[in-house]
PDB file of N, CA and C in Angstrom:
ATOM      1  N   UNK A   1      82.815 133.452 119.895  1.00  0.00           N
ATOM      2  CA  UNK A   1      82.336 132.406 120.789  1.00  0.00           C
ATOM      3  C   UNK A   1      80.826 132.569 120.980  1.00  0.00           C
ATOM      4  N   UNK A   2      79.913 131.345 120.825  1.00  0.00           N
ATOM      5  CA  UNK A   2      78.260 131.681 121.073  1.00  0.00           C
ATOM      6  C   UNK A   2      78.039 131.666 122.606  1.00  0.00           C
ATOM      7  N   UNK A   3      77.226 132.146 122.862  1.00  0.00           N
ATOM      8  CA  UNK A   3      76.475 132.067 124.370  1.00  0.00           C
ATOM      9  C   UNK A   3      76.012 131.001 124.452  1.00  0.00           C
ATOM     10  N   UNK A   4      75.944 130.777 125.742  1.00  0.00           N
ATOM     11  CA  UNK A   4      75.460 129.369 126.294  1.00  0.00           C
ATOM     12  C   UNK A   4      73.663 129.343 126.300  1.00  0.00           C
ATOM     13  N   UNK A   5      73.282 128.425 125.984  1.00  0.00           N
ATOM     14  CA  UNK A   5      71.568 128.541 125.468  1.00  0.00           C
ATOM     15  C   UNK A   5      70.829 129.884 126.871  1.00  0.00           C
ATOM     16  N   UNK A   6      70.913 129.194 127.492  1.00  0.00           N
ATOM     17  CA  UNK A   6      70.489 129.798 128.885  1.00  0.00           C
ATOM     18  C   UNK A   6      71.469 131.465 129.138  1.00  0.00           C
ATOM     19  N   UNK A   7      71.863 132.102 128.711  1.00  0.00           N
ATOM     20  CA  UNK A   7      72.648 133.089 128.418  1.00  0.00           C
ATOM     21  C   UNK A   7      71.883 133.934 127.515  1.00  0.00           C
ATOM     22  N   UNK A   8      71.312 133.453 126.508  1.00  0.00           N
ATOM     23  CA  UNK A   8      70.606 133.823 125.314  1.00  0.00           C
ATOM     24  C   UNK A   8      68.948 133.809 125.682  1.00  0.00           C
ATOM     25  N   UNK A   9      68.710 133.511 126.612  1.00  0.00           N
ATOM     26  CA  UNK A   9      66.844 133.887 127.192  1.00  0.00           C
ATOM     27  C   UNK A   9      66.320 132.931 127.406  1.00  0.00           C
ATOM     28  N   UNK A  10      66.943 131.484 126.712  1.00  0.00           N
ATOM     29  CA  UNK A  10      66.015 130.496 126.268  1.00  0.00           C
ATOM     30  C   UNK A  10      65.492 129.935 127.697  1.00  0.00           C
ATOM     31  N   UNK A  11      66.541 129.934 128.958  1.00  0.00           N
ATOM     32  CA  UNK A  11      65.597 130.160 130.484  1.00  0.00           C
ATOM     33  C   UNK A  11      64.295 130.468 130.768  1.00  0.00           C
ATOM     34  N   UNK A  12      64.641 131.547 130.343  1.00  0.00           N
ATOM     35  CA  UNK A  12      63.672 132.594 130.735  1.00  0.00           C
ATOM     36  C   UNK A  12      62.049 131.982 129.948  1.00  0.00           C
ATOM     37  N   UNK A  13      62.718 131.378 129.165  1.00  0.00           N
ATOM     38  CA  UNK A  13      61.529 131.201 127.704  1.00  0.00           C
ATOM     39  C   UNK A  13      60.603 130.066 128.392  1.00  0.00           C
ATOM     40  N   UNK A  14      61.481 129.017 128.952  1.00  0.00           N
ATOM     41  CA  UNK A  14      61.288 127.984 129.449  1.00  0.00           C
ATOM     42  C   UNK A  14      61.337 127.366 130.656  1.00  0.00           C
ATOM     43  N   UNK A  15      60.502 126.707 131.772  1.00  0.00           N
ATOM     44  CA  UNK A  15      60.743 126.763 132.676  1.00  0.00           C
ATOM     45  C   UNK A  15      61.700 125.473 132.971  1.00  0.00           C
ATOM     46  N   UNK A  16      62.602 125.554 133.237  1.00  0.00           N
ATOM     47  CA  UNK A  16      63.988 124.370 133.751  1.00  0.00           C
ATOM     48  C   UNK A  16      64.991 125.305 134.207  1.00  0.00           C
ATOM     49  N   UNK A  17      65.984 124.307 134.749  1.00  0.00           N
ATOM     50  CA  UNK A  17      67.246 124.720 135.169  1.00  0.00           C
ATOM     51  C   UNK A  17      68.100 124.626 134.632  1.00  0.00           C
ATOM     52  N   UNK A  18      69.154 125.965 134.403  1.00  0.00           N
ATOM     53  CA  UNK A  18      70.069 126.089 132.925  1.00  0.00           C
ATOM     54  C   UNK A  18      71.083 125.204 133.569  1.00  0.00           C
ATOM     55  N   UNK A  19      71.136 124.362 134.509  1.00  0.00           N
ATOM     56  CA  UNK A  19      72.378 122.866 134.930  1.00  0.00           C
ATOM     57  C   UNK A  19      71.927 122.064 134.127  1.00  0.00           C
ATOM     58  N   UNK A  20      70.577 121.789 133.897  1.00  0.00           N
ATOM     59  CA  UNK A  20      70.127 120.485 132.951  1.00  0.00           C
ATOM     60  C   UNK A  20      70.687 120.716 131.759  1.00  0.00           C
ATOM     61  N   UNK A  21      70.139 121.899 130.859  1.00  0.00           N
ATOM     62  CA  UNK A  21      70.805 122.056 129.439  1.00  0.00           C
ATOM     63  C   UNK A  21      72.235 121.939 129.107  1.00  0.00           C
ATOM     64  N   UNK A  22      73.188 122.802 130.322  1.00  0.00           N
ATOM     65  CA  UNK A  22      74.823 122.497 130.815  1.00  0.00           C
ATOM     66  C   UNK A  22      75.157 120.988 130.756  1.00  0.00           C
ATOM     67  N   UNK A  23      74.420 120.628 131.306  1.00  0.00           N
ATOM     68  CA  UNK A  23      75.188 118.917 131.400  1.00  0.00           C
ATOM     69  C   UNK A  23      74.827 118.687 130.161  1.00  0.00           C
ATOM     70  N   UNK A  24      74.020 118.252 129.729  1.00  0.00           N
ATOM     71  CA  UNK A  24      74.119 118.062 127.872  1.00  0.00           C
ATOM     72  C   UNK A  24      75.128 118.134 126.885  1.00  0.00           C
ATOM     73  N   UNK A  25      75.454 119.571 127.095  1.00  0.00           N
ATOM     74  CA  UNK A  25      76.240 120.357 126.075  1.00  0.00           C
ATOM     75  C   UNK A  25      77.533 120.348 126.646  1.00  0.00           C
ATOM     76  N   UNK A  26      77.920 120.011 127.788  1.00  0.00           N
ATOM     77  CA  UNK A  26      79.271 120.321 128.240  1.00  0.00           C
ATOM     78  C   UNK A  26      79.506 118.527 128.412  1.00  0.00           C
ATOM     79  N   UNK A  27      78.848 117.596 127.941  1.00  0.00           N
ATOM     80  CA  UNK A  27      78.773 116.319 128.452  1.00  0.00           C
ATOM     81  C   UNK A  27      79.965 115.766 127.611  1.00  0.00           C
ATOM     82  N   UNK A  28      81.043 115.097 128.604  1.00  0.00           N
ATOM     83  CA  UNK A  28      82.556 114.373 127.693  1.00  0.00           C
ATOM     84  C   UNK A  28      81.927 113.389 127.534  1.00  0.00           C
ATOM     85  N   UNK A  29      80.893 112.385 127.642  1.00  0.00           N
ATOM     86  CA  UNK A  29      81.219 110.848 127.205  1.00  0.00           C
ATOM     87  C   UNK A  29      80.316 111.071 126.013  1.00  0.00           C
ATOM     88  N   UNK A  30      79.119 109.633 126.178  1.00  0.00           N
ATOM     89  CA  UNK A  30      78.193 109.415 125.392  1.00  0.00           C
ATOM     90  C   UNK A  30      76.806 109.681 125.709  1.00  0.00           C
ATOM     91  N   UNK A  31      76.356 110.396 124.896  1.00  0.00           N
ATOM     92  CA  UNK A  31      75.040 111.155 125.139  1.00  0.00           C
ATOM     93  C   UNK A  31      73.843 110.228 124.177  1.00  0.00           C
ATOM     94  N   UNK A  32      72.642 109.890 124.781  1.00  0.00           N
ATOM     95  CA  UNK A  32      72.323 109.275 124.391  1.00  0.00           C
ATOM     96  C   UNK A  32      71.205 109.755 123.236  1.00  0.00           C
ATOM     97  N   UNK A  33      70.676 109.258 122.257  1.00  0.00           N
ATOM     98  CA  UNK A  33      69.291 109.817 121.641  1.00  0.00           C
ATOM     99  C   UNK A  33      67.944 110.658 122.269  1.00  0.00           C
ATOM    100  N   UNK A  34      67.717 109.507 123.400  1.00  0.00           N
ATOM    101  CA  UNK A  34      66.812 110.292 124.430  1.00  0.00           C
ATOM    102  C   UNK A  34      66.999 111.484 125.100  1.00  0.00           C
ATOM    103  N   UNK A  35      68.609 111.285 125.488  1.00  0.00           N
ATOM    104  CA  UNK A  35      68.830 112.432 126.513  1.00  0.00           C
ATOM    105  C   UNK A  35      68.797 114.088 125.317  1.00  0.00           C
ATOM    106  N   UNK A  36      69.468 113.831 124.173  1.00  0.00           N
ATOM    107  CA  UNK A  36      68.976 114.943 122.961  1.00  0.00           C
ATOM    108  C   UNK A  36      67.561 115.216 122.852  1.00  0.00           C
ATOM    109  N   UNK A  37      66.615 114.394 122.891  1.00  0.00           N
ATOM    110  CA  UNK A  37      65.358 114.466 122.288  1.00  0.00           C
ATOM    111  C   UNK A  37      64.901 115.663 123.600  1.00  0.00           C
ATOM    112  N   UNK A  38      65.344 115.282 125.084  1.00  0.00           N
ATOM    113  CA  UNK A  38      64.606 116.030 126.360  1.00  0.00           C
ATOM    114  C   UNK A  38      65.605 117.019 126.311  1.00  0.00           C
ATOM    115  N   UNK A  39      66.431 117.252 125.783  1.00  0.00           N
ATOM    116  CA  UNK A  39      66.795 118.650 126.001  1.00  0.00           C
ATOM    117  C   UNK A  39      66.557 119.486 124.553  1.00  0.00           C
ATOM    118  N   UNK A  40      66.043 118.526 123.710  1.00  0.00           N
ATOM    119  CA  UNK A  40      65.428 120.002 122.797  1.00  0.00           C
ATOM    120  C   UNK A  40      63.819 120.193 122.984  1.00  0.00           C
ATOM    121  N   UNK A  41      63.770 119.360 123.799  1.00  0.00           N
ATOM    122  CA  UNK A  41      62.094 119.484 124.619  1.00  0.00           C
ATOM    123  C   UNK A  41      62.130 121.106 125.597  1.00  0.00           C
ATOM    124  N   UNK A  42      63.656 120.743 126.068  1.00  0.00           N
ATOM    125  CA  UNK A  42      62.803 121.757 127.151  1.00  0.00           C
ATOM    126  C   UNK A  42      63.537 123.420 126.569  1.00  0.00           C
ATOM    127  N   UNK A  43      64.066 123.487 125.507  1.00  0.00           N
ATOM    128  CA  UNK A  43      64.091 124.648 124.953  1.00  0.00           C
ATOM    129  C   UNK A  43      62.912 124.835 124.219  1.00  0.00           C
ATOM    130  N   UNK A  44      62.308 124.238 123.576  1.00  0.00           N
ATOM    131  CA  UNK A  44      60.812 124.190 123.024  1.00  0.00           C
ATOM    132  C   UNK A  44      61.665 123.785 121.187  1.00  0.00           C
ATOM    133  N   UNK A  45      61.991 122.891 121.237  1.00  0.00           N
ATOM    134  CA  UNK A  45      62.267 122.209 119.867  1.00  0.00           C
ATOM    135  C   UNK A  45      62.343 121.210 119.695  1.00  0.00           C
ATOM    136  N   UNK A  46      62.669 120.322 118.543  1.00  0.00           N
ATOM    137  CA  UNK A  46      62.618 119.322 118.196  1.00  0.00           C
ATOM    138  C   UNK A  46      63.782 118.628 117.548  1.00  0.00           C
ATOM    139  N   UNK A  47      64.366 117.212 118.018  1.00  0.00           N
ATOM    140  CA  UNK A  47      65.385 116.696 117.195  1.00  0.00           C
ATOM    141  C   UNK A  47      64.946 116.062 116.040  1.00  0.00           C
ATOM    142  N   UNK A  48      65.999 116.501 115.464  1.00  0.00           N
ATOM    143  CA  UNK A  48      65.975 115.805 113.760  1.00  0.00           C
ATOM    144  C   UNK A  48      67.482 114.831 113.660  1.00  0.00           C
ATOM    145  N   UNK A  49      67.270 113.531 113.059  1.00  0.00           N
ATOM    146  CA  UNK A  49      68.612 113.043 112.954  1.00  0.00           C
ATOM    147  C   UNK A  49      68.019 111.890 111.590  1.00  0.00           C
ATOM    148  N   UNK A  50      69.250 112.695 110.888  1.00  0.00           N
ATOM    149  CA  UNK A  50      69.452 112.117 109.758  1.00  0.00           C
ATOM    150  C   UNK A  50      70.758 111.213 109.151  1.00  0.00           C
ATOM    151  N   UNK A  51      70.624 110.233 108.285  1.00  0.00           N
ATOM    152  CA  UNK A  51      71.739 109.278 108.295  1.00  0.00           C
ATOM    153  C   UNK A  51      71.449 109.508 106.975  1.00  0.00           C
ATOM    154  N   UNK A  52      72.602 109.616 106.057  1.00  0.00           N
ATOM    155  CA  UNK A  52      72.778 109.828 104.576  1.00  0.00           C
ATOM    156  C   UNK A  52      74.162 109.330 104.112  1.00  0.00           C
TER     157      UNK A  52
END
């Protein structure tokens, strides 16, 4: 089983609250493009989405 981002330092790395990244990743419906793009913002990364 992986650790939860915020489990793994990325907190620490970054200043937010590991509830924001939680709701993301634990999210049942539909998540939108934007809401991906700000949460690989605030780990310090970037989305990539590809259609092939």
């Amino acid at each position: 089983m992986t650790q939860a981002p915020h489990q793994g330092g990325a907190c620490q790395a970054h200043a937010y609250d590991p509830a924001q990244l939680d709701r993301v990743l634990m999210a049942k419906g539909n998540v939108t493009i934007d809401t991906l793009q700000r949460a690989a913002a605030l780990v310090g990364r970037e989305l990539r989405l590809e259609l092939i």
